[in-house]
PDB file of N, CA and C in Angstrom:
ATOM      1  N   UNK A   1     -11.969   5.103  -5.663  1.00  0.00           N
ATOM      2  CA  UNK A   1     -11.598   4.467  -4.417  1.00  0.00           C
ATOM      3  C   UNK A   1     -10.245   3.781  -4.618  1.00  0.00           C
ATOM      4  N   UNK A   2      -9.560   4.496  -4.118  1.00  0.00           N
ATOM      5  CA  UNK A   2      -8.134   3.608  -3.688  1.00  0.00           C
ATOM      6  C   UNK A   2      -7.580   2.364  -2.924  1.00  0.00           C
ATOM      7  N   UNK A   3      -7.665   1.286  -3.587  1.00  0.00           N
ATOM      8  CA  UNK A   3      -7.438   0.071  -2.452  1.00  0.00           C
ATOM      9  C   UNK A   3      -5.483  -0.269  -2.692  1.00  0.00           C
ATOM     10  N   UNK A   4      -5.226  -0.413  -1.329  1.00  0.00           N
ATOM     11  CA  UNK A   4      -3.797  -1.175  -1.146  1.00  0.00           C
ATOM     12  C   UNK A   4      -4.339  -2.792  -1.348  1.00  0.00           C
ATOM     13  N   UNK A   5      -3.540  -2.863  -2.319  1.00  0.00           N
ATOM     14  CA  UNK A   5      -3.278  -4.868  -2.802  1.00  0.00           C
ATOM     15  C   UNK A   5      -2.150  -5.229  -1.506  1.00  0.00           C
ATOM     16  N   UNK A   6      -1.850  -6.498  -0.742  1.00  0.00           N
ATOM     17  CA  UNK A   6      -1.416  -7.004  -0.402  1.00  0.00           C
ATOM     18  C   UNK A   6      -0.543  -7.482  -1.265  1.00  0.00           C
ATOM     19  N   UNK A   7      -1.114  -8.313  -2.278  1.00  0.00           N
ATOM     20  CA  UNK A   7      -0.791  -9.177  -2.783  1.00  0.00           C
ATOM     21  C   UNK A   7       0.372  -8.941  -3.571  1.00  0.00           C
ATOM     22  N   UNK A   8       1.377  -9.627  -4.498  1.00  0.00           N
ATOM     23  CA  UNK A   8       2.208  -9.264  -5.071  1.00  0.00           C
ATOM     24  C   UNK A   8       3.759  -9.009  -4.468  1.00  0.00           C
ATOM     25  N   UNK A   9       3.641  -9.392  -3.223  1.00  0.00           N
ATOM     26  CA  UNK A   9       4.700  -9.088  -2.281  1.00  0.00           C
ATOM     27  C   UNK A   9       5.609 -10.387  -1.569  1.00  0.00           C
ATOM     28  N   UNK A  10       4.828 -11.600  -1.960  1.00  0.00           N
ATOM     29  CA  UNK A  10       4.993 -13.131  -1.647  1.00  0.00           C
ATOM     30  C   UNK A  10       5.209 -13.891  -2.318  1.00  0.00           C
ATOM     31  N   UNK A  11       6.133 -14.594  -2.544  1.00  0.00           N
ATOM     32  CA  UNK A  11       6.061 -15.964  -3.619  1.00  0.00           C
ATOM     33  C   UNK A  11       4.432 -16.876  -3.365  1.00  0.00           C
ATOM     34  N   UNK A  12       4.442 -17.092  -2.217  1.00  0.00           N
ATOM     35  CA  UNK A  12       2.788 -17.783  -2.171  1.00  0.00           C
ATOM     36  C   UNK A  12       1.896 -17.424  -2.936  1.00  0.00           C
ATOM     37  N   UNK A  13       1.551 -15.937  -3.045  1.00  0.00           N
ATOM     38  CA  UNK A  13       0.644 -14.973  -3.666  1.00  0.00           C
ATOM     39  C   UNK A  13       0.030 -15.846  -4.997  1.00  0.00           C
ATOM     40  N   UNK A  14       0.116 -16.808  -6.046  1.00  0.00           N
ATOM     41  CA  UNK A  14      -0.061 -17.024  -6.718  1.00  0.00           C
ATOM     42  C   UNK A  14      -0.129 -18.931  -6.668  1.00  0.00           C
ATOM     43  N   UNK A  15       0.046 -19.024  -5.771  1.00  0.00           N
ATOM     44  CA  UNK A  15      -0.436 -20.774  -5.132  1.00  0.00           C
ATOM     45  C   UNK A  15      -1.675 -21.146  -4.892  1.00  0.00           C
ATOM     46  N   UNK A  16      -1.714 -22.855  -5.325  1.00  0.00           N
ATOM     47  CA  UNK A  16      -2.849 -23.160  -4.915  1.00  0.00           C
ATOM     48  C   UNK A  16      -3.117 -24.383  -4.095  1.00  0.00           C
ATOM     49  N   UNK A  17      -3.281 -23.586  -2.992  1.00  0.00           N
ATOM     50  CA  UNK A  17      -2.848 -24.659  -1.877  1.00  0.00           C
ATOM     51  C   UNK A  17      -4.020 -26.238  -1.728  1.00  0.00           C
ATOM     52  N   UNK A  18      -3.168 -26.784  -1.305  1.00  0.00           N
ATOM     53  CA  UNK A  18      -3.859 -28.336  -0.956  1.00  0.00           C
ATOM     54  C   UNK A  18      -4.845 -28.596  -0.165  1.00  0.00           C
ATOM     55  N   UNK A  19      -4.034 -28.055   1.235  1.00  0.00           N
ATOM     56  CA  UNK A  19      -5.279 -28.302   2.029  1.00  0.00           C
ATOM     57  C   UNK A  19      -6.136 -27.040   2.766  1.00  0.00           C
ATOM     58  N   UNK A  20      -6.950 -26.669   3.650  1.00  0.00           N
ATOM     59  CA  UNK A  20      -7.557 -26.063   4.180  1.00  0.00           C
ATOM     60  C   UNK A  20      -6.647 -25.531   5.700  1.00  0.00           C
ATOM     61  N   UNK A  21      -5.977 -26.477   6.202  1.00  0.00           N
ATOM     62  CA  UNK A  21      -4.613 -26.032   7.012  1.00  0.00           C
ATOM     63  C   UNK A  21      -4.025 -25.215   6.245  1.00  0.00           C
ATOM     64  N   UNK A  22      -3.501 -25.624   5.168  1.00  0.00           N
ATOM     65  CA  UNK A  22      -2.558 -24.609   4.674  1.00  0.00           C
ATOM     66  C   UNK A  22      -2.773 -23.056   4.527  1.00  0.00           C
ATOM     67  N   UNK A  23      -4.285 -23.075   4.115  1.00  0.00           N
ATOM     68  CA  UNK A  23      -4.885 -22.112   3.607  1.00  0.00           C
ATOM     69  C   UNK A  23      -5.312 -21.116   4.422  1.00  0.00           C
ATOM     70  N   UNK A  24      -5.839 -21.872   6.072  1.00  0.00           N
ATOM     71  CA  UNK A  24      -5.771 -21.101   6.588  1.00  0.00           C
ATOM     72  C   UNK A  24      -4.277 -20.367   7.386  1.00  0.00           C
ATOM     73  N   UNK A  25      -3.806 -21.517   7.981  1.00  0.00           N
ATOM     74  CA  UNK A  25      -1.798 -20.772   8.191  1.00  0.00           C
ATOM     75  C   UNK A  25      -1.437 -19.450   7.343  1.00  0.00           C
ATOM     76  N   UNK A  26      -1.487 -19.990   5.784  1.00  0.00           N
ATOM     77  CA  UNK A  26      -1.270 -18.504   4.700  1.00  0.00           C
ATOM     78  C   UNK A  26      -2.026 -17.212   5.354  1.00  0.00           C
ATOM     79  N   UNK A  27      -3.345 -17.257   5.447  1.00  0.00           N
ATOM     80  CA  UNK A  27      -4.277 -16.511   5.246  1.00  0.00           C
ATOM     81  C   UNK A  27      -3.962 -15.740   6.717  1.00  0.00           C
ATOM     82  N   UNK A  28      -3.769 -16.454   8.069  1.00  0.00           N
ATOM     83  CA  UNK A  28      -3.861 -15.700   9.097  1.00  0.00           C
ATOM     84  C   UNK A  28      -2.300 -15.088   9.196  1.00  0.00           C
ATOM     85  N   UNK A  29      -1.259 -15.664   8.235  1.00  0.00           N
ATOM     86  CA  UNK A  29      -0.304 -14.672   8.553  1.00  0.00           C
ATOM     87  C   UNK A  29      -0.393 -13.307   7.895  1.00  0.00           C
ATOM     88  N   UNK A  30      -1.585 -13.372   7.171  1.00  0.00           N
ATOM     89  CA  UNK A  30      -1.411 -11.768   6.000  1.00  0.00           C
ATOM     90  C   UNK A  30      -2.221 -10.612   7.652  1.00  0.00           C
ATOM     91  N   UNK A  31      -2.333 -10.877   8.383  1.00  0.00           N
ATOM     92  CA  UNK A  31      -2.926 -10.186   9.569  1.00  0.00           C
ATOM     93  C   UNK A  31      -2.379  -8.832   9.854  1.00  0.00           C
ATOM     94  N   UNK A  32      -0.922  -9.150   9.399  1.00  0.00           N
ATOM     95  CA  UNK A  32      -0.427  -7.869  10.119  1.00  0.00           C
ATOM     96  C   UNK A  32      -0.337  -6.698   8.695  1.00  0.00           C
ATOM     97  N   UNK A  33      -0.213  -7.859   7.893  1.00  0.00           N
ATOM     98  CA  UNK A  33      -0.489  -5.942   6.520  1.00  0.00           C
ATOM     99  C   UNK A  33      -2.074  -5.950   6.547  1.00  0.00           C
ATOM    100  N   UNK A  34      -2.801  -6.583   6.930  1.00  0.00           N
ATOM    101  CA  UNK A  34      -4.157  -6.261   6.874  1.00  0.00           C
ATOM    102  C   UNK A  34      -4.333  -4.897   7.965  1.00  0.00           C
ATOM    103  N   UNK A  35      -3.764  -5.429   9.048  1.00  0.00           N
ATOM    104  CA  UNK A  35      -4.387  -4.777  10.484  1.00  0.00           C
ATOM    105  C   UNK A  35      -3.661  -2.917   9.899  1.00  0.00           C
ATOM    106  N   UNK A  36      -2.522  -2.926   9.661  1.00  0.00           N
ATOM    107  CA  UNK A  36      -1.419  -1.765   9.355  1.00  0.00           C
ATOM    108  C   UNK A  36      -2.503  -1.227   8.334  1.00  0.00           C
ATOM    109  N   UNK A  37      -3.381  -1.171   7.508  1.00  0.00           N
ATOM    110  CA  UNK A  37      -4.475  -0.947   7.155  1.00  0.00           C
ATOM    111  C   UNK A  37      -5.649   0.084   7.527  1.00  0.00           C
ATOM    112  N   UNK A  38      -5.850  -1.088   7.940  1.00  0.00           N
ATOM    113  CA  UNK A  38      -6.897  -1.242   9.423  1.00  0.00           C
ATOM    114  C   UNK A  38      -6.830  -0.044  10.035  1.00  0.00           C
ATOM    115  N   UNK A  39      -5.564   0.278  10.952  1.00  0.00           N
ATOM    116  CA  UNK A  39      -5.604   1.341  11.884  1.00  0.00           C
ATOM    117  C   UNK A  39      -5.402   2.620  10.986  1.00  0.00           C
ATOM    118  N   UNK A  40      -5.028   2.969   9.675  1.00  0.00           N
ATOM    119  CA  UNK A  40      -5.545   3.894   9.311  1.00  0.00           C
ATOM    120  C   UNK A  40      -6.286   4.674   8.569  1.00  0.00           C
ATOM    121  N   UNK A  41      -7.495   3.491   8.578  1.00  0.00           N
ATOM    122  CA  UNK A  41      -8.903   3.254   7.483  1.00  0.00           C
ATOM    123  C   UNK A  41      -8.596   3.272   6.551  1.00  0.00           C
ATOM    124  N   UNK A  42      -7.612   2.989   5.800  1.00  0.00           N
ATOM    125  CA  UNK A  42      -6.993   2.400   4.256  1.00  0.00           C
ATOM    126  C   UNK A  42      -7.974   1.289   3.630  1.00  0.00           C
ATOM    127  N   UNK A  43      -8.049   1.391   2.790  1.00  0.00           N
ATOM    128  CA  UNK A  43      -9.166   0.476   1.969  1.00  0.00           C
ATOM    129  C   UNK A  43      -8.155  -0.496   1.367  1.00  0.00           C
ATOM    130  N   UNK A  44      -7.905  -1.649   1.871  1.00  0.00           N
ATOM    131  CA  UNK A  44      -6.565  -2.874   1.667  1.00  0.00           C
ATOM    132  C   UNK A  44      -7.466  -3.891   0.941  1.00  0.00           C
ATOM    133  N   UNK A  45      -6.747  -4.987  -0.179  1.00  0.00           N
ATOM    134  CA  UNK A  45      -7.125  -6.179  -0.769  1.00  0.00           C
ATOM    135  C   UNK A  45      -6.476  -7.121  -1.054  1.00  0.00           C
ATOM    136  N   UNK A  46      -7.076  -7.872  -1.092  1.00  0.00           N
ATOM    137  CA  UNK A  46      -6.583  -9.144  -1.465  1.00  0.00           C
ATOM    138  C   UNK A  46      -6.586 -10.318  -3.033  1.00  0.00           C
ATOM    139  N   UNK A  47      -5.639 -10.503  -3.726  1.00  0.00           N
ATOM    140  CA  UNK A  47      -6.169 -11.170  -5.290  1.00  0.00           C
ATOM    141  C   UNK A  47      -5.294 -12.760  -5.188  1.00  0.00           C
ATOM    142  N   UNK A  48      -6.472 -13.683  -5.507  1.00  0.00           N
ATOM    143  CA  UNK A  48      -5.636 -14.706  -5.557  1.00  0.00           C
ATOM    144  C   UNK A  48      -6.158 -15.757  -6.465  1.00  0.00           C
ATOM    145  N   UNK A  49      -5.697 -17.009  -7.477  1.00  0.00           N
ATOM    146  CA  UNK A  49      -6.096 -17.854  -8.120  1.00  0.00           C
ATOM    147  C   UNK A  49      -6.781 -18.820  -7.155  1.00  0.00           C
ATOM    148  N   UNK A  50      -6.563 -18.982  -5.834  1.00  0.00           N
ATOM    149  CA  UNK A  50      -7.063 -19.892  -5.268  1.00  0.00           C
ATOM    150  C   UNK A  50      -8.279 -19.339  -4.176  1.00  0.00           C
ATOM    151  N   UNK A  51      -9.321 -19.894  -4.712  1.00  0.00           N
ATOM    152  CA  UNK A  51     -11.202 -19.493  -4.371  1.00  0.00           C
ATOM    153  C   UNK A  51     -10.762 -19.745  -2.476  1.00  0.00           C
ATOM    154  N   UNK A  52     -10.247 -20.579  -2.280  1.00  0.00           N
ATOM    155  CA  UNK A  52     -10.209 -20.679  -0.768  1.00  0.00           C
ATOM    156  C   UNK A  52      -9.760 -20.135  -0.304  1.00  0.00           C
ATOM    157  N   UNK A  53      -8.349 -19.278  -0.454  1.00  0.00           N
ATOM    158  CA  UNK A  53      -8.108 -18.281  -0.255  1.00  0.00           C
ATOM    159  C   UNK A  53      -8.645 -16.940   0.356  1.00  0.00           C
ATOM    160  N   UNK A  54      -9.436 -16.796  -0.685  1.00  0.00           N
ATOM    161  CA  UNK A  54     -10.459 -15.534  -0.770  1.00  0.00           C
ATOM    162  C   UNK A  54     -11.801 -15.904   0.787  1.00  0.00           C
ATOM    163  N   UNK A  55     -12.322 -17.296   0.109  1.00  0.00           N
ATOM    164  CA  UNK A  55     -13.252 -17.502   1.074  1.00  0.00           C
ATOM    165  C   UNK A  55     -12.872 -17.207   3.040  1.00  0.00           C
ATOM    166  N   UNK A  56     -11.517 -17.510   3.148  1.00  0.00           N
ATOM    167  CA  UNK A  56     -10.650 -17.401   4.147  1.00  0.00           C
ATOM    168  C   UNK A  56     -10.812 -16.165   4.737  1.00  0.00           C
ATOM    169  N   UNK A  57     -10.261 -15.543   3.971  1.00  0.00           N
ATOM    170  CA  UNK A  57     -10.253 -14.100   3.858  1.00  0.00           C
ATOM    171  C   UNK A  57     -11.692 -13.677   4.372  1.00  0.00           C
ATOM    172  N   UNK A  58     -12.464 -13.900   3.731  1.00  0.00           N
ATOM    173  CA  UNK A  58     -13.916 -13.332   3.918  1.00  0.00           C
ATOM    174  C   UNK A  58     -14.231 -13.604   5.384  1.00  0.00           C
ATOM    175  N   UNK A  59     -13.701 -14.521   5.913  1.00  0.00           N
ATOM    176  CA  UNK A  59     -14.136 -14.584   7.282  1.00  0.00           C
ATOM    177  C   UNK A  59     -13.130 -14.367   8.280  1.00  0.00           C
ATOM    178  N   UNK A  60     -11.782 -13.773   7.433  1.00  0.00           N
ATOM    179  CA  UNK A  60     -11.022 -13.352   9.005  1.00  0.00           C
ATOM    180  C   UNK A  60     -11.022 -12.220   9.117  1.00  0.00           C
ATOM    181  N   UNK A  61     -11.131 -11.652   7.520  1.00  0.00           N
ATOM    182  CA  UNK A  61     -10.908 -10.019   7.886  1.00  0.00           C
ATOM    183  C   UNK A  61     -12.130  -9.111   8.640  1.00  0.00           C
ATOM    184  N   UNK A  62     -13.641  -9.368   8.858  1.00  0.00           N
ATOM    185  CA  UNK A  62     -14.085  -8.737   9.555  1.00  0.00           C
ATOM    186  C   UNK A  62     -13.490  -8.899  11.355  1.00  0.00           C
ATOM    187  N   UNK A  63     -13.305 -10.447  11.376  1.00  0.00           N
ATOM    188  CA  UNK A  63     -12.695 -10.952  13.184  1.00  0.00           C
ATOM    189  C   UNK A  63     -11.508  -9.641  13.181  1.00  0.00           C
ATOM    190  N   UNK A  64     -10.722  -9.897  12.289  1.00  0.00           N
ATOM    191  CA  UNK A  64      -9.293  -9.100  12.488  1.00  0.00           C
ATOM    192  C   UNK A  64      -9.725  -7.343  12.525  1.00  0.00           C
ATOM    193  N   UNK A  65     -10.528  -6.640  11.843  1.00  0.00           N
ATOM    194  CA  UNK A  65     -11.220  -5.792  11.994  1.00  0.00           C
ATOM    195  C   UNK A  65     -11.734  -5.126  13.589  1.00  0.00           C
ATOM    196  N   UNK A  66     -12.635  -6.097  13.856  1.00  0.00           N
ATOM    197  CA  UNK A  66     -13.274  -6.107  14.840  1.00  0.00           C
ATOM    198  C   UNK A  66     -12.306  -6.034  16.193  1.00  0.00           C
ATOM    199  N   UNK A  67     -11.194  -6.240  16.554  1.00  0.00           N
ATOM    200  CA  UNK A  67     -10.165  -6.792  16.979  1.00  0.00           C
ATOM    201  C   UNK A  67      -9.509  -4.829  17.632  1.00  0.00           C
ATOM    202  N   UNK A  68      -9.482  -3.945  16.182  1.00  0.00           N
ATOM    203  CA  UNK A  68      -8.768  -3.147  16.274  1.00  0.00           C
ATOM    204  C   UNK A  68     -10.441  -2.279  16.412  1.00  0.00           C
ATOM    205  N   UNK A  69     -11.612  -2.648  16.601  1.00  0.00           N
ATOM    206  CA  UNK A  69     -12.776  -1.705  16.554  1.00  0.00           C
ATOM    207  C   UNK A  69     -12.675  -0.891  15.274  1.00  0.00           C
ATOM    208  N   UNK A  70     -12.790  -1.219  14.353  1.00  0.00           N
ATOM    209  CA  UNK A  70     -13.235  -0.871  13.316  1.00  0.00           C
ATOM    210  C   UNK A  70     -14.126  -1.865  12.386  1.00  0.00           C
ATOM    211  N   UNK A  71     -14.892  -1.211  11.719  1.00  0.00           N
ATOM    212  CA  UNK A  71     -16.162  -1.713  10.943  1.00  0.00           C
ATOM    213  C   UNK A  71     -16.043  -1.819   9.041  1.00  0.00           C
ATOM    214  N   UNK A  72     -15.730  -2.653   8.471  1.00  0.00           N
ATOM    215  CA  UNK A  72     -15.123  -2.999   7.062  1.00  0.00           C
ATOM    216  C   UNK A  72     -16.234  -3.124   6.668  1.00  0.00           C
ATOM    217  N   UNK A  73     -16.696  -2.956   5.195  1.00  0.00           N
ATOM    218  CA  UNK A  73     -17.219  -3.655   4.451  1.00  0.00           C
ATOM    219  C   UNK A  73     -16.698  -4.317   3.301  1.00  0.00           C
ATOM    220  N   UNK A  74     -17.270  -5.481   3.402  1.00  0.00           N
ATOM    221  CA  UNK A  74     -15.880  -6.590   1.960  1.00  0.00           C
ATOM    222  C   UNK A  74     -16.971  -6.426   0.923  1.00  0.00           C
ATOM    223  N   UNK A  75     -16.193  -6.730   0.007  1.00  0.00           N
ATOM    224  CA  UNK A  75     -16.437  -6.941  -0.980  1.00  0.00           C
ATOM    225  C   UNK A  75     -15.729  -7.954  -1.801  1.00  0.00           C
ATOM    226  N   UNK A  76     -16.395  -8.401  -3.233  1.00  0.00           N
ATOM    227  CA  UNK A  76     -15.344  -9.701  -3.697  1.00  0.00           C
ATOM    228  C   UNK A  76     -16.018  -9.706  -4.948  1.00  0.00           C
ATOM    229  N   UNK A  77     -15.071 -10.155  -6.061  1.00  0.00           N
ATOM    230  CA  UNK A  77     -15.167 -10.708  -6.835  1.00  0.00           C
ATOM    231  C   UNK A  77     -14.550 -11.655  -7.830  1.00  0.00           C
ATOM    232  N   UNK A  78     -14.877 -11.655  -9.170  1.00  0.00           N
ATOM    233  CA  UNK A  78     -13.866 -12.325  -9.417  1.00  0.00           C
ATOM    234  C   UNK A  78     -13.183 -11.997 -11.155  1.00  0.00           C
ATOM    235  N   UNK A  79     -11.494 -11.878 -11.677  1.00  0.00           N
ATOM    236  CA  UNK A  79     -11.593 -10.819 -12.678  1.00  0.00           C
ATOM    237  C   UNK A  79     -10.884 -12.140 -13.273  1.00  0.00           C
ATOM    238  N   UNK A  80     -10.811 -12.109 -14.537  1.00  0.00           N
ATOM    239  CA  UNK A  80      -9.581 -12.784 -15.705  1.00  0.00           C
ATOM    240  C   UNK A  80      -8.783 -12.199 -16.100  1.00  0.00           C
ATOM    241  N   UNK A  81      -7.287 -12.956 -15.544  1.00  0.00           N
ATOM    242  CA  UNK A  81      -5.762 -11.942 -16.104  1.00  0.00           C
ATOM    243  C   UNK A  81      -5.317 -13.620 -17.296  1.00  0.00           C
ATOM    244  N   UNK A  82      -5.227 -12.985 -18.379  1.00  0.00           N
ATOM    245  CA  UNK A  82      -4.232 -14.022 -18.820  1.00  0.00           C
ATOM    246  C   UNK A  82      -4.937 -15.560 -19.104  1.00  0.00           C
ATOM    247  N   UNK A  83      -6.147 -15.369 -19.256  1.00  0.00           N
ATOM    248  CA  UNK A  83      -6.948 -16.576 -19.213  1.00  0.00           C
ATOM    249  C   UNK A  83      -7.300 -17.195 -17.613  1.00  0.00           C
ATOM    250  N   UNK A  84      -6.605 -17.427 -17.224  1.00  0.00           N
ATOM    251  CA  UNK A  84      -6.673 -17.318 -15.890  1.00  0.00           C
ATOM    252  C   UNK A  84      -8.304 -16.332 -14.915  1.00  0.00           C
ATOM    253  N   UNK A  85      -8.689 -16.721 -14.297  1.00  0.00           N
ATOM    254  CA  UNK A  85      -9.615 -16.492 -12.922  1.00  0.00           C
ATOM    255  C   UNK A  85      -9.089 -16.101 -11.910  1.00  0.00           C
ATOM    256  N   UNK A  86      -8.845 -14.984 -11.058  1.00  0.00           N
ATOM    257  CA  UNK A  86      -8.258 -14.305 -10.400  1.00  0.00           C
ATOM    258  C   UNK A  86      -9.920 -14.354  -9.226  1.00  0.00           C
ATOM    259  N   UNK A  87      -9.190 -14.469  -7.930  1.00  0.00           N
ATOM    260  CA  UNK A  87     -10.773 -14.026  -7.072  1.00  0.00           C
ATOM    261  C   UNK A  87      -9.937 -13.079  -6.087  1.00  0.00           C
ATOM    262  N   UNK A  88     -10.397 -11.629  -5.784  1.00  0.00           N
ATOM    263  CA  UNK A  88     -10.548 -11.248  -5.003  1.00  0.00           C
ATOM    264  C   UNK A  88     -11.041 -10.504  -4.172  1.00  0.00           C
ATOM    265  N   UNK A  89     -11.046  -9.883  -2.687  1.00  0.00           N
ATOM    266  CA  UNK A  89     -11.709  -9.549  -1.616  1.00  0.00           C
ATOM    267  C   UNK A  89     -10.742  -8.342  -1.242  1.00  0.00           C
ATOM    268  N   UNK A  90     -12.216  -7.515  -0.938  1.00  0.00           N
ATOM    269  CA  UNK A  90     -10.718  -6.131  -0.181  1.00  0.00           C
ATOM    270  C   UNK A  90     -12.155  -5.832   0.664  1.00  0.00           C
ATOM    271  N   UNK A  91     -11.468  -4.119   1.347  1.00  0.00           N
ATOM    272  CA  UNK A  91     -12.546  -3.708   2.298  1.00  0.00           C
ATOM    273  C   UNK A  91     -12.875  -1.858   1.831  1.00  0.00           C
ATOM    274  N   UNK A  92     -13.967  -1.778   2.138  1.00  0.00           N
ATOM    275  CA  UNK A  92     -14.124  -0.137   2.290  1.00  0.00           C
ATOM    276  C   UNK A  92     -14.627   0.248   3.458  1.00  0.00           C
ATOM    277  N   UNK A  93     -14.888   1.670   4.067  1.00  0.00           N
ATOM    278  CA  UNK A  93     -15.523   1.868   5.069  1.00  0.00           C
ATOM    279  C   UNK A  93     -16.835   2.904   4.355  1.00  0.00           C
ATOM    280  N   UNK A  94     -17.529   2.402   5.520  1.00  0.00           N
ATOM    281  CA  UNK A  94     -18.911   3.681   5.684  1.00  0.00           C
ATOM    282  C   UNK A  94     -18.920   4.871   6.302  1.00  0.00           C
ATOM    283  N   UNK A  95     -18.460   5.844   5.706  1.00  0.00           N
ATOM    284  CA  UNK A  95     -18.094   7.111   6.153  1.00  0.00           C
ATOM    285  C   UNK A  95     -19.838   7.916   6.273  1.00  0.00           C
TER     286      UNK A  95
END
């Protein structure tokens, strides 16, 4: 399974934000490489050090989904780069 990373494309990408404003602001601007995705059932993800992030994620990307009528399934976890805890969330479909 082939997933497109988002990530890696932002100085943010590797922040750990303060507040829950912030987190969400970040999170709802990634909408439009999500959606570009989206419309052509691309299996897209997301990797980030910050858990809220991810949690964010988990609840916009089905809304944003739903939006363009299509049906995601997320998934998430969480990997170690570098000592470091990495968490992230992407989508597949049910073919």
């Amino acid at each position: 399974m082939e997933i497109h990373w988002v990530n890696g494309q932002y100085r943010e990408d590797n922040r750990i934000f303060d507040s829950p404003f912030e987190v969400y602001e970040w999170t709802d601007s990634l909408y439009q490489d999500f959606s570009n995705h989206f419309l052509r059932e691309e299996n897209v993800g997301y990797a980030s050090p910050d858990v809220k992030v991810i949690d964010c994620l988990t609840e916009l990307i089905p809304q944003w989904a739903g939006y363009i009528n299509v049906v995601v399934i997320l998934h998430r976890d969480v990997i170690e780069v570098d000592g470091k805890y990495v968490y992230r969330v992407w989508t597949s479909y049910s073919r």
